[in-house]
N, C-alpha and C. Protein backbone atom coordinates (compact mmCIF):
# COMPACT_ATOMS: atom_id res chain seq x y z
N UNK A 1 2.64 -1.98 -21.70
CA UNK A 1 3.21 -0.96 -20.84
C UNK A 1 2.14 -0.50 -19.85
N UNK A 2 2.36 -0.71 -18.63
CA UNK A 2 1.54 -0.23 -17.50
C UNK A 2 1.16 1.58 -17.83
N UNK A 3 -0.26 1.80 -17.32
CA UNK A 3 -0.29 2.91 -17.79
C UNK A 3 0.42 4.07 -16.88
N UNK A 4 0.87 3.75 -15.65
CA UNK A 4 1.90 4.59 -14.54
C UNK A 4 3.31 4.83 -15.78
N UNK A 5 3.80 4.01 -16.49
CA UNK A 5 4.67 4.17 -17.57
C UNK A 5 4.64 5.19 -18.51
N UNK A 6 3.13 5.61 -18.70
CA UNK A 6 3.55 6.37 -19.80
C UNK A 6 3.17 8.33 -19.41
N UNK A 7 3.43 8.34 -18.20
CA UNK A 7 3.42 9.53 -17.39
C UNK A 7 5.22 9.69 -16.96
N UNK A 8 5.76 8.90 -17.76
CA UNK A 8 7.40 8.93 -16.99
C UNK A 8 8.53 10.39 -17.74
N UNK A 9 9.25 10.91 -17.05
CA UNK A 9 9.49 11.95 -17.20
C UNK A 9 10.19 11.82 -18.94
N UNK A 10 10.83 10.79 -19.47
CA UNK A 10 11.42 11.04 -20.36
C UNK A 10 10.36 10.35 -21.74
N UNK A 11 9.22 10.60 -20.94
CA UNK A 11 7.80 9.79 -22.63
C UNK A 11 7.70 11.36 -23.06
N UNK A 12 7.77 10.72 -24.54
CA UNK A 12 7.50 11.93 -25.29
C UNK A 12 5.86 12.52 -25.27
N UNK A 13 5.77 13.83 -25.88
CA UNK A 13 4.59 14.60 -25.45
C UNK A 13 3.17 14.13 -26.17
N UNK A 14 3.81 13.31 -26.68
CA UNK A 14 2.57 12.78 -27.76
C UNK A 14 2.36 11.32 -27.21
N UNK A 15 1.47 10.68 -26.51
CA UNK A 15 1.28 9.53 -26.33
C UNK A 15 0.83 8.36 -27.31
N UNK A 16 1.09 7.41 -27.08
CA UNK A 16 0.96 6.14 -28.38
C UNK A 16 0.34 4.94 -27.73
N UNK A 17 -0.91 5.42 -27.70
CA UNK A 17 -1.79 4.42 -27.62
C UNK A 17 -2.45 3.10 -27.95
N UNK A 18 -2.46 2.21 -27.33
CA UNK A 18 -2.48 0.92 -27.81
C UNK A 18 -3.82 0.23 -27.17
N UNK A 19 -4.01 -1.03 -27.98
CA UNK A 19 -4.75 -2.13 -27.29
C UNK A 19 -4.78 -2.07 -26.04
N UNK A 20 -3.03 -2.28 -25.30
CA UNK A 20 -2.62 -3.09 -23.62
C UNK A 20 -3.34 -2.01 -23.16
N UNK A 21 -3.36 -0.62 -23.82
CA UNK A 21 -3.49 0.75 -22.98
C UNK A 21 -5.18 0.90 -22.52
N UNK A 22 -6.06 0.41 -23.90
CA UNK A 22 -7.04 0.09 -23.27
C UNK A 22 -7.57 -0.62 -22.67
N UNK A 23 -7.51 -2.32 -22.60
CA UNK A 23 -7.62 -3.21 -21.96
C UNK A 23 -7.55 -2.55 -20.06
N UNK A 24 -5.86 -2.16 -19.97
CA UNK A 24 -5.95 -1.55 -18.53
C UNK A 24 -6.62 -0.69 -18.25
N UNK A 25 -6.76 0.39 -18.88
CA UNK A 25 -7.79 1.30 -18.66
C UNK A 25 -8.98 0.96 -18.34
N UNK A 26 -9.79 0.39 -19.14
CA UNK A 26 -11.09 -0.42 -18.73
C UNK A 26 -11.00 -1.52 -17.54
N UNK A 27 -9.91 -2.12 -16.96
CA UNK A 27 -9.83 -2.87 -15.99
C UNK A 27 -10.02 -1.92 -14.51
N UNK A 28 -9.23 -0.99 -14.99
CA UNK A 28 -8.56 0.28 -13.70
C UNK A 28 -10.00 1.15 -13.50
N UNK A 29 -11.11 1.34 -14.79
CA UNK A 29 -12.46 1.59 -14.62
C UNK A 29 -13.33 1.04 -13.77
N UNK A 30 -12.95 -0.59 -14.34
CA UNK A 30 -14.03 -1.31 -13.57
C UNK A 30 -13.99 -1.10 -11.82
N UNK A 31 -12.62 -1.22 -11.65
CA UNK A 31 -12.39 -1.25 -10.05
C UNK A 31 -12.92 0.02 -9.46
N UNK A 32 -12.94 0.85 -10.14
CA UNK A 32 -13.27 2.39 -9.42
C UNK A 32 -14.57 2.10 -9.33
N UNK A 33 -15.21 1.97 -10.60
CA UNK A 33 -16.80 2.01 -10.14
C UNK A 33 -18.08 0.92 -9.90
N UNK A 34 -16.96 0.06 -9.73
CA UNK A 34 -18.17 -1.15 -8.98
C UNK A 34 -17.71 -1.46 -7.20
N UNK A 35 -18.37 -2.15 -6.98
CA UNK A 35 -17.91 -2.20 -5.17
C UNK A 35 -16.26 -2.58 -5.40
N UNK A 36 -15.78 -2.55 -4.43
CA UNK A 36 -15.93 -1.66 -3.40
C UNK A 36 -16.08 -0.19 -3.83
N UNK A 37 -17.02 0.38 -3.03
CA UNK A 37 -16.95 2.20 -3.48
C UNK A 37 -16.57 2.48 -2.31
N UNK A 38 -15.55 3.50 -2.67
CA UNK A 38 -15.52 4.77 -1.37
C UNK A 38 -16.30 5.25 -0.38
N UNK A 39 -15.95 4.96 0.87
CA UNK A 39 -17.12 5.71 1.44
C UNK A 39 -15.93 6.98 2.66
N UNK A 40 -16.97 7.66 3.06
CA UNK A 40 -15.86 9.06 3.80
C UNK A 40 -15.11 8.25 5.45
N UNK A 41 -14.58 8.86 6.09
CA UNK A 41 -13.86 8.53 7.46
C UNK A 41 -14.92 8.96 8.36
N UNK A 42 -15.01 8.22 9.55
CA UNK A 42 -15.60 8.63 10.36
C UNK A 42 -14.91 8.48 11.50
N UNK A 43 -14.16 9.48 12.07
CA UNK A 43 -13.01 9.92 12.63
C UNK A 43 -13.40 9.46 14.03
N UNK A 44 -14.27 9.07 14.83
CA UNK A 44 -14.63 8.54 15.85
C UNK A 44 -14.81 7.36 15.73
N UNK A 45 -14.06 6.28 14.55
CA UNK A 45 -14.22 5.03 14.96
C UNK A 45 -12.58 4.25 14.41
N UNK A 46 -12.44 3.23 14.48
CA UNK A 46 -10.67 3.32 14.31
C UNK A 46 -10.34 2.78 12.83
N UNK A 47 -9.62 3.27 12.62
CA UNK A 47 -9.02 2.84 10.77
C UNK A 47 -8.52 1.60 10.67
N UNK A 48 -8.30 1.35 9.92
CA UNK A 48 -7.49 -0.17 9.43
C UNK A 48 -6.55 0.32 8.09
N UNK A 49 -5.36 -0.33 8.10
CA UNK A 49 -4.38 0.19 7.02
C UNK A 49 -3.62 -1.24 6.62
N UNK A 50 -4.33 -1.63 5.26
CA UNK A 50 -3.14 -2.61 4.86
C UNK A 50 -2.58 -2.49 3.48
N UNK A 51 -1.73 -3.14 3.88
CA UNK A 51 -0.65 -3.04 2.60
C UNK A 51 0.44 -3.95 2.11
N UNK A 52 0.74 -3.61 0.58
CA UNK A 52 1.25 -5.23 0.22
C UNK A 52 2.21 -4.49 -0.49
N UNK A 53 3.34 -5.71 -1.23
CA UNK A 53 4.75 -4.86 -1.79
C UNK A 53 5.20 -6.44 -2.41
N UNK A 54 5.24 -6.20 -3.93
CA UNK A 54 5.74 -7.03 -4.46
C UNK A 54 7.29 -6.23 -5.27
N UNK A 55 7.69 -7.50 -6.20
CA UNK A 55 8.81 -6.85 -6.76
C UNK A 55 8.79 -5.31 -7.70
N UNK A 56 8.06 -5.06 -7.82
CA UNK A 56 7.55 -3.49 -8.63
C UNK A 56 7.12 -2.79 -8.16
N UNK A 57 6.46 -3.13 -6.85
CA UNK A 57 5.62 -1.99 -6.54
C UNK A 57 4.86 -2.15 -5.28
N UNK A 58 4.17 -1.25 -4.74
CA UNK A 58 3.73 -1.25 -3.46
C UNK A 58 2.40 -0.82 -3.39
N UNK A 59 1.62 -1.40 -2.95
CA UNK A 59 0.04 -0.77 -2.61
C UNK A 59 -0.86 -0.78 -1.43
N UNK A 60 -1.72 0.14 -0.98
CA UNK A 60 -2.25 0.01 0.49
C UNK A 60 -3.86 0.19 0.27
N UNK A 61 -4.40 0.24 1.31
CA UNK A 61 -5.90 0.57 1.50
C UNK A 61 -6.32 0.44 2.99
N UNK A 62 -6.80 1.85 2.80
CA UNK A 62 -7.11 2.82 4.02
C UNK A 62 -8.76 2.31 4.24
N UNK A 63 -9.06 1.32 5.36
CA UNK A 63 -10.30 0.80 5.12
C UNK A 63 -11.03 1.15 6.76
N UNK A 64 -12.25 1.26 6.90
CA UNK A 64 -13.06 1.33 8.55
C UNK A 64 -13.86 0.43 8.36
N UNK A 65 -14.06 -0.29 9.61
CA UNK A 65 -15.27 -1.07 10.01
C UNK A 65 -16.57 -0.77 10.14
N UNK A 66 -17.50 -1.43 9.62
CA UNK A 66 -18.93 -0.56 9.87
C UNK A 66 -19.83 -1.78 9.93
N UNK A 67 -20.51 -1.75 11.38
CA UNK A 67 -21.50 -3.20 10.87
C UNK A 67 -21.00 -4.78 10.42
N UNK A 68 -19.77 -4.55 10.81
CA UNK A 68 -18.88 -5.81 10.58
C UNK A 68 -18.63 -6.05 9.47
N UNK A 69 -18.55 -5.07 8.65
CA UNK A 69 -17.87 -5.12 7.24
C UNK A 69 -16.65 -3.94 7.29
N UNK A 70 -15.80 -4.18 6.52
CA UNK A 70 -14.43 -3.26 6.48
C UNK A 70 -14.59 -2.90 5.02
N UNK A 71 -15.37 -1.33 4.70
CA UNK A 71 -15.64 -0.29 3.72
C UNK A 71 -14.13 0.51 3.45
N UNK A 72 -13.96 0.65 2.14
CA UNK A 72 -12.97 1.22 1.65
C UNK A 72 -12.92 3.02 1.43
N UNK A 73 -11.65 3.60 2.62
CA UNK A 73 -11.87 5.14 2.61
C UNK A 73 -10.94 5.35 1.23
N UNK A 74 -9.78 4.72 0.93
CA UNK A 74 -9.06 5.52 -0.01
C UNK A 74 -8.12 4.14 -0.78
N UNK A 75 -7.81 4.01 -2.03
CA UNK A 75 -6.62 3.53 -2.07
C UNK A 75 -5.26 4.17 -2.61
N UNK A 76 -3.82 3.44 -2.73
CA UNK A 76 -3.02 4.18 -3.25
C UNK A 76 -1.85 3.09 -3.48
N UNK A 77 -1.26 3.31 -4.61
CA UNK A 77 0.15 2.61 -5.12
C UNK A 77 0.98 3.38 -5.64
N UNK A 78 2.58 2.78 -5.26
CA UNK A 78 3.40 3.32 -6.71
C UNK A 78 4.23 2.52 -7.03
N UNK A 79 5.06 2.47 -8.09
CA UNK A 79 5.90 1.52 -8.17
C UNK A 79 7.26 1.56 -7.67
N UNK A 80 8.20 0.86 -7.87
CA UNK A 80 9.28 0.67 -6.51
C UNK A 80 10.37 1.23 -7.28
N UNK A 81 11.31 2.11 -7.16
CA UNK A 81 11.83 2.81 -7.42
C UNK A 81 13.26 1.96 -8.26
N UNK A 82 14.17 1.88 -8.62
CA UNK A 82 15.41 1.11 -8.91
C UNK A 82 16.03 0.05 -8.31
N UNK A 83 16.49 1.39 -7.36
CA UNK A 83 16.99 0.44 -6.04
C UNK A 83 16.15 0.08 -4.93
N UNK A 84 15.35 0.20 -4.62
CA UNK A 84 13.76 -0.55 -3.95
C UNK A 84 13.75 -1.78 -4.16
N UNK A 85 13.75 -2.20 -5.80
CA UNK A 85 13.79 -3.67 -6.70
C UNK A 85 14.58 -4.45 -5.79
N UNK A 86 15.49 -3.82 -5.08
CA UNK A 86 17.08 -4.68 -4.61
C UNK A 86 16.35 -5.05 -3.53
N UNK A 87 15.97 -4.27 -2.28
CA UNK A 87 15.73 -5.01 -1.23
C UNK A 87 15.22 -6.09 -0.80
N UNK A 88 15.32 -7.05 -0.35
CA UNK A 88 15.01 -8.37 0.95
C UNK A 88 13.37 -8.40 0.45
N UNK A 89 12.52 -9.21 0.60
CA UNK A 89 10.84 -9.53 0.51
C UNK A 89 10.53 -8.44 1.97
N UNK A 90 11.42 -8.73 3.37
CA UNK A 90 11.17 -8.00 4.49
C UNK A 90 11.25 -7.01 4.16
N UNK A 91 12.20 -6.19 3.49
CA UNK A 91 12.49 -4.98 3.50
C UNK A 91 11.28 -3.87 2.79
N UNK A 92 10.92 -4.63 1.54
CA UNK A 92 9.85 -4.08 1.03
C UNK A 92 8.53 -3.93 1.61
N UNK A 93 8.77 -5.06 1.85
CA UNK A 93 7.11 -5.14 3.19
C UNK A 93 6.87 -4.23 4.28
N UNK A 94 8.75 -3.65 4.56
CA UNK A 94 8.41 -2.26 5.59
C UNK A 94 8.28 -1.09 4.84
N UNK A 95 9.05 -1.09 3.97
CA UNK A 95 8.87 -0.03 3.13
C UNK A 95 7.43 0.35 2.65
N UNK A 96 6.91 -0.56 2.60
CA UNK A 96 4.86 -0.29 1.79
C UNK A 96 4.67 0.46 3.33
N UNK A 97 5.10 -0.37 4.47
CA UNK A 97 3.86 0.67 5.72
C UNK A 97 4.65 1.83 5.52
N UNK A 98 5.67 1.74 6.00
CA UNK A 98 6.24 3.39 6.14
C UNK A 98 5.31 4.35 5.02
N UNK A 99 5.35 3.70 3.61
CA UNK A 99 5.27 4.80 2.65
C UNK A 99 3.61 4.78 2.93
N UNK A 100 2.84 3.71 3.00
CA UNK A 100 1.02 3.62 3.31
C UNK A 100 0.68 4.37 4.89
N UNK A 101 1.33 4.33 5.52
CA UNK A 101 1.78 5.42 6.85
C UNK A 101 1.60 6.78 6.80
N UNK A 102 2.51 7.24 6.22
CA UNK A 102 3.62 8.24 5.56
C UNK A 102 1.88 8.82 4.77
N UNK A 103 1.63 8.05 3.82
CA UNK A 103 0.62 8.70 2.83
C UNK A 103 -1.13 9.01 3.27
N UNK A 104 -1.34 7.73 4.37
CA UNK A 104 -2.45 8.32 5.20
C UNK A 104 -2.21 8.87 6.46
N UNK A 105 -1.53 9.56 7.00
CA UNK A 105 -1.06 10.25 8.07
C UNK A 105 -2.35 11.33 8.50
N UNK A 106 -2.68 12.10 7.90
CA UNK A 106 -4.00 12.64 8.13
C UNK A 106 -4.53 12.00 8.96
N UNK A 107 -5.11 10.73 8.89
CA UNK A 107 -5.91 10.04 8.52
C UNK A 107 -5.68 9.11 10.39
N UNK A 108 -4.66 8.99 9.80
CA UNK A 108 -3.71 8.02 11.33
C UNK A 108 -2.98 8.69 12.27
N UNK A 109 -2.43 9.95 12.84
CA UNK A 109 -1.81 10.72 13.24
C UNK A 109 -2.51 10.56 14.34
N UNK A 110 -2.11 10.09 15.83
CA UNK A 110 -2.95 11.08 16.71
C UNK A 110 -4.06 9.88 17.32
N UNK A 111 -4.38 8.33 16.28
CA UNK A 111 -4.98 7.77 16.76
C UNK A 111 -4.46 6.62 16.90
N UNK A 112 -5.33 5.72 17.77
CA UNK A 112 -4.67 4.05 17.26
C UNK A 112 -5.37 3.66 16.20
N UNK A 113 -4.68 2.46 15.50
CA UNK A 113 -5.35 2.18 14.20
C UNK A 113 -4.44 0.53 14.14
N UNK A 114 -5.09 0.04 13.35
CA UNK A 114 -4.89 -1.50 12.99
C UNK A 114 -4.46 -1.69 12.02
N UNK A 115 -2.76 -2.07 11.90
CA UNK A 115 -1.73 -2.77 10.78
C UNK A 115 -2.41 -3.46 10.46
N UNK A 116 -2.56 -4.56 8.96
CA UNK A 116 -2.75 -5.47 8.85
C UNK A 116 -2.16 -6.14 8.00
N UNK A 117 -1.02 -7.17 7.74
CA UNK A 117 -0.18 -7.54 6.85
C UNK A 117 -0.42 -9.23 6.89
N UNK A 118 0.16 -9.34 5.44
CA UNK A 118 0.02 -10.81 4.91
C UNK A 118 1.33 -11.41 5.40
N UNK A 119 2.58 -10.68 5.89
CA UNK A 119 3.87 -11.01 5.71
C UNK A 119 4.20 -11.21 7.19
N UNK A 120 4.47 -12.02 7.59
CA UNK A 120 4.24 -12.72 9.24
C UNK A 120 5.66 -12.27 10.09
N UNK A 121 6.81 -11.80 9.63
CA UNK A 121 7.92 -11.34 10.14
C UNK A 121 7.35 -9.91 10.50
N UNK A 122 6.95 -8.99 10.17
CA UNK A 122 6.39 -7.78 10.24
C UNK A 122 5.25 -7.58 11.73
N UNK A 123 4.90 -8.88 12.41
CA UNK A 123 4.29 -8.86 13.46
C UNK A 123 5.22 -8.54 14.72
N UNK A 124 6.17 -9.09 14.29
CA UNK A 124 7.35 -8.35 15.36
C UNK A 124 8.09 -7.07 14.86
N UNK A 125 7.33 -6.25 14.67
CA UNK A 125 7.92 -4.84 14.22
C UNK A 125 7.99 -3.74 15.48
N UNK A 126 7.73 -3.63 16.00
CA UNK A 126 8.71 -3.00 17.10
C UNK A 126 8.96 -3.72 18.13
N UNK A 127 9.76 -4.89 17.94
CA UNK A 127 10.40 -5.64 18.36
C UNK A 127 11.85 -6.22 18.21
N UNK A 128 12.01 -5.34 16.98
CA UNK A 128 13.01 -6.25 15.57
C UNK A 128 14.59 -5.10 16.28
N UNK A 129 15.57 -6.09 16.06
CA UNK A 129 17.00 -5.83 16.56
C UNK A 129 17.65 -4.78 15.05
N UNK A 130 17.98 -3.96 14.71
CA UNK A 130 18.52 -3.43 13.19
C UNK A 130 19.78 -3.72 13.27
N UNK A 131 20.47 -3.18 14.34
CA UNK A 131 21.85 -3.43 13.90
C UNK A 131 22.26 -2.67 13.44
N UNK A 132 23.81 -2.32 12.43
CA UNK A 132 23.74 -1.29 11.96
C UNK A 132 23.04 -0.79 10.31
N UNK A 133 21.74 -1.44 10.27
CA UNK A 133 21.03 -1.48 8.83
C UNK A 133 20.36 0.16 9.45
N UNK A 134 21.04 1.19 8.77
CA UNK A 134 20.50 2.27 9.06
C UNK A 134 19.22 2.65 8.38
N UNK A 135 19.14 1.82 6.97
CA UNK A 135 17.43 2.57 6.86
C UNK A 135 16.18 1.93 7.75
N UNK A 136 16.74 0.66 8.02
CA UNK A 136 15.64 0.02 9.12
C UNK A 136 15.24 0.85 10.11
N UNK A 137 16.34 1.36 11.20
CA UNK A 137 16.71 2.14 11.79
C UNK A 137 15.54 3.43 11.71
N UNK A 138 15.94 4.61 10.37
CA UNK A 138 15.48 5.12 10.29
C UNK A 138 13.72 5.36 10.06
N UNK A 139 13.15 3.99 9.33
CA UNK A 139 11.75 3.87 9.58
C UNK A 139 11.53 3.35 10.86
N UNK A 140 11.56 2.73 11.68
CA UNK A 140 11.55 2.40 13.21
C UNK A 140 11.47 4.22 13.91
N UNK A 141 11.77 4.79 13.57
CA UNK A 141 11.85 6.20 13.96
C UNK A 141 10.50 7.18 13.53
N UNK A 142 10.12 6.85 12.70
CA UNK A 142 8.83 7.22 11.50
C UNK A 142 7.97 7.12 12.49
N UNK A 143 8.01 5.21 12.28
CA UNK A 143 6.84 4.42 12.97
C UNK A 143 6.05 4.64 14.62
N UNK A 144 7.66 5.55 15.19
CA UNK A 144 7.22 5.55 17.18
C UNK A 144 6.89 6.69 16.80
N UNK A 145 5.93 7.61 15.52
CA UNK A 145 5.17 8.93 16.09
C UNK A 145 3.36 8.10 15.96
N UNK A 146 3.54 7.02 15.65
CA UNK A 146 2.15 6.11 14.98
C UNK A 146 1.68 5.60 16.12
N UNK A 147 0.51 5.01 16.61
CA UNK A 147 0.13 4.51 17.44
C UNK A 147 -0.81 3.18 17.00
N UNK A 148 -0.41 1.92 16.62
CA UNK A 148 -0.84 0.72 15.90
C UNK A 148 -0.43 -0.56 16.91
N UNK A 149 -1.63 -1.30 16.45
CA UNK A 149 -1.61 -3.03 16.75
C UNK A 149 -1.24 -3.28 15.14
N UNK A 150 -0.28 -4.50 15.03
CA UNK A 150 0.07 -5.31 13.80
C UNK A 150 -1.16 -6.41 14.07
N UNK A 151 -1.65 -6.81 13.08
CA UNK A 151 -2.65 -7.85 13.10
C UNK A 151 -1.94 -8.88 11.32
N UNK A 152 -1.96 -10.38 11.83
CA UNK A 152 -1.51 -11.10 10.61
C UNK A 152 -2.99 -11.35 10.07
N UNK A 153 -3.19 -11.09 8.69
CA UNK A 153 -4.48 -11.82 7.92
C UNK A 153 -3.77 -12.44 6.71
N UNK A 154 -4.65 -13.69 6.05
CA UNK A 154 -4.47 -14.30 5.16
C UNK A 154 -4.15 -13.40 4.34
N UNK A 155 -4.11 -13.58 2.77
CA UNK A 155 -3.55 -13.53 1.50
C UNK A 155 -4.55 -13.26 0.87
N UNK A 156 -5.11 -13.89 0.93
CA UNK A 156 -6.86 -13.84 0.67
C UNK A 156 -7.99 -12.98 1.23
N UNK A 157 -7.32 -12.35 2.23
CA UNK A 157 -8.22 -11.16 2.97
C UNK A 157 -7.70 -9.69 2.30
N UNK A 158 -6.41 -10.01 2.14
CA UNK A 158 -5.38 -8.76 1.47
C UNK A 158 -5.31 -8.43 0.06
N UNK A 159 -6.97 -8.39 -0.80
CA UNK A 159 -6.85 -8.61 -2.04
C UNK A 159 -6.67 -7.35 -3.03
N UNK A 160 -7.34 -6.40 -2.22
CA UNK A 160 -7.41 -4.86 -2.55
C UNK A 160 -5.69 -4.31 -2.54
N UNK A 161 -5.36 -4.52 -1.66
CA UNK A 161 -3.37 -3.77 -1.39
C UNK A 161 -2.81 -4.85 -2.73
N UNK A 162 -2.96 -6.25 -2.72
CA UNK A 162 -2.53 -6.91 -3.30
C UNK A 162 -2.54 -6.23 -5.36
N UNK A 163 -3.61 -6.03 -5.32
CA UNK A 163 -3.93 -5.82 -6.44
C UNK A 163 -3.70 -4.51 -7.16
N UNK A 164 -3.92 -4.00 -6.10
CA UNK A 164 -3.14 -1.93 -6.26
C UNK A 164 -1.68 -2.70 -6.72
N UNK A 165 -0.51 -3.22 -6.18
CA UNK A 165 0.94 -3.36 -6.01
C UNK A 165 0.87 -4.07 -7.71
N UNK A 166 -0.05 -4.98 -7.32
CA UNK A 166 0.28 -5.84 -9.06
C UNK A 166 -0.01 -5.16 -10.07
N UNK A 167 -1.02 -4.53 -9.89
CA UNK A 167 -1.60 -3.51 -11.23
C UNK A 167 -0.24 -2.34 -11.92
N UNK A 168 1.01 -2.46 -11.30
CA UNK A 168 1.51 -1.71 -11.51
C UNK A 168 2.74 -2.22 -12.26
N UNK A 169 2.96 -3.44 -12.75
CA UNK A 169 3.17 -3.90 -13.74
C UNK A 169 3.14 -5.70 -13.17
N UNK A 170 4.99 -6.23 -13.23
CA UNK A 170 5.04 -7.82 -12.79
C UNK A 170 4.94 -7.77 -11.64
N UNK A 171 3.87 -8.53 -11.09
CA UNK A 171 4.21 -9.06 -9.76
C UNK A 171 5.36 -9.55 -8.57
C-alpha cells in the first residue's frame, strides 16, 4: 500500500505498519536527501516546469537553470482521482500542467517560464481545436493567465516528474 494510502479519509486511527511501509519510506528518504537537493528561486532568472501523468497519478518539478545545470526548487504529486483514471493518455497529460500550474503559480504568475513535456501532442497546446469537450475548454482558460514556451524533451530527461507520478502507486 502506497504510503499516500494510508492518510485516506476512511483508514482507521491506528495505523498498521508493514515491511512495503518501510521499504517506501526509506526509498521516499533517500530521494529527499541525496542530490538532487533543493535549492531557493531566484526570481530574476526564468523557471522551468515539468510534468508527467501516468494512470494513478500525476507529478511535476519546479526546476531553474544555473550554470547550465537545471537545480531543483520544489517537487509535488498526487494521485488521480476516480474519474481522472478514465481520461485519454492526452487528457491526463493536460491535467498534470493545469494542476503543476495551478500549484506553482507563485512561482509562475506574471513571468515567462518553460513547459517541458515528454508527451509530443501537448506542443500544440494553444493551438488545439476543443470542440464541445468543455473541460478542455475550461483549462485552455486557466492556461491564457500563464505566459510559457512548450518545449518537447526525452523520457529520459523527465525522470524526477516521472518518478513523483509512479511513486504513487502503478504506473
Amino acid at each position: 500500500m502506497p504510503l499516500t494510502d494510508l492518510t485516506k479519509k476512511d483508514q482507521p486511527n491506528k495505523l498498521e505498519w508493514g515491511e512495503d511501509n518501510d521499504r517506501e519510506f526509506e526509498n521516499l528518504k533517500s530521494h529527499i536527501v541525496y542530490p538532487p537537493i533543493l535549492r531557493l528561486p531566484n526570481f530574476e532568472k526564468q523557471f522551468i516546469l515539468r510534468n508527467d501523468a501516468s494512470n494513478s497519478g500525476i507529478g511535476a518539478v519546479h526546476l531553474q537553470e544555473e550554470s547550465g545545470v537545471n537545480h531543483t526548487i520544489a517537487f509535488a504529486s498526487r494521485k488521480l482521482l476516480t474519474i481522472e483514471c478514465h481520461y485519454s493518455t492526452t487528457e491526463k497529460e493536460r491535467l498534470a500542467i493545469i494542476w503543476a500550474v495551478q500549484e506553482f503559480q507563485n512561482f509562475l504568475y506574471g513571468k515567462s517560464f518553460i513547459l517541458e513535456t515528454g508527451h509530443q501532442p501537448l506542443l500544440y497546446l494553444g493551438k488545439a481545436q476543443y470542440g464541445q469537450n468543455g473541460r478542455l475548454m475550461r483549462w485552455a482558460l486557466v492556461l491564457e493567465q500563464f505566459q510559457f514556451t512548450v518545449k518537447a524533451i526525452k523520457g529520459s530527461e523527465n525522470v524526477a516528474a516521472d518518478f513523483l507520478k509512479s511513486s504513487l502507486g502503478h504506473t
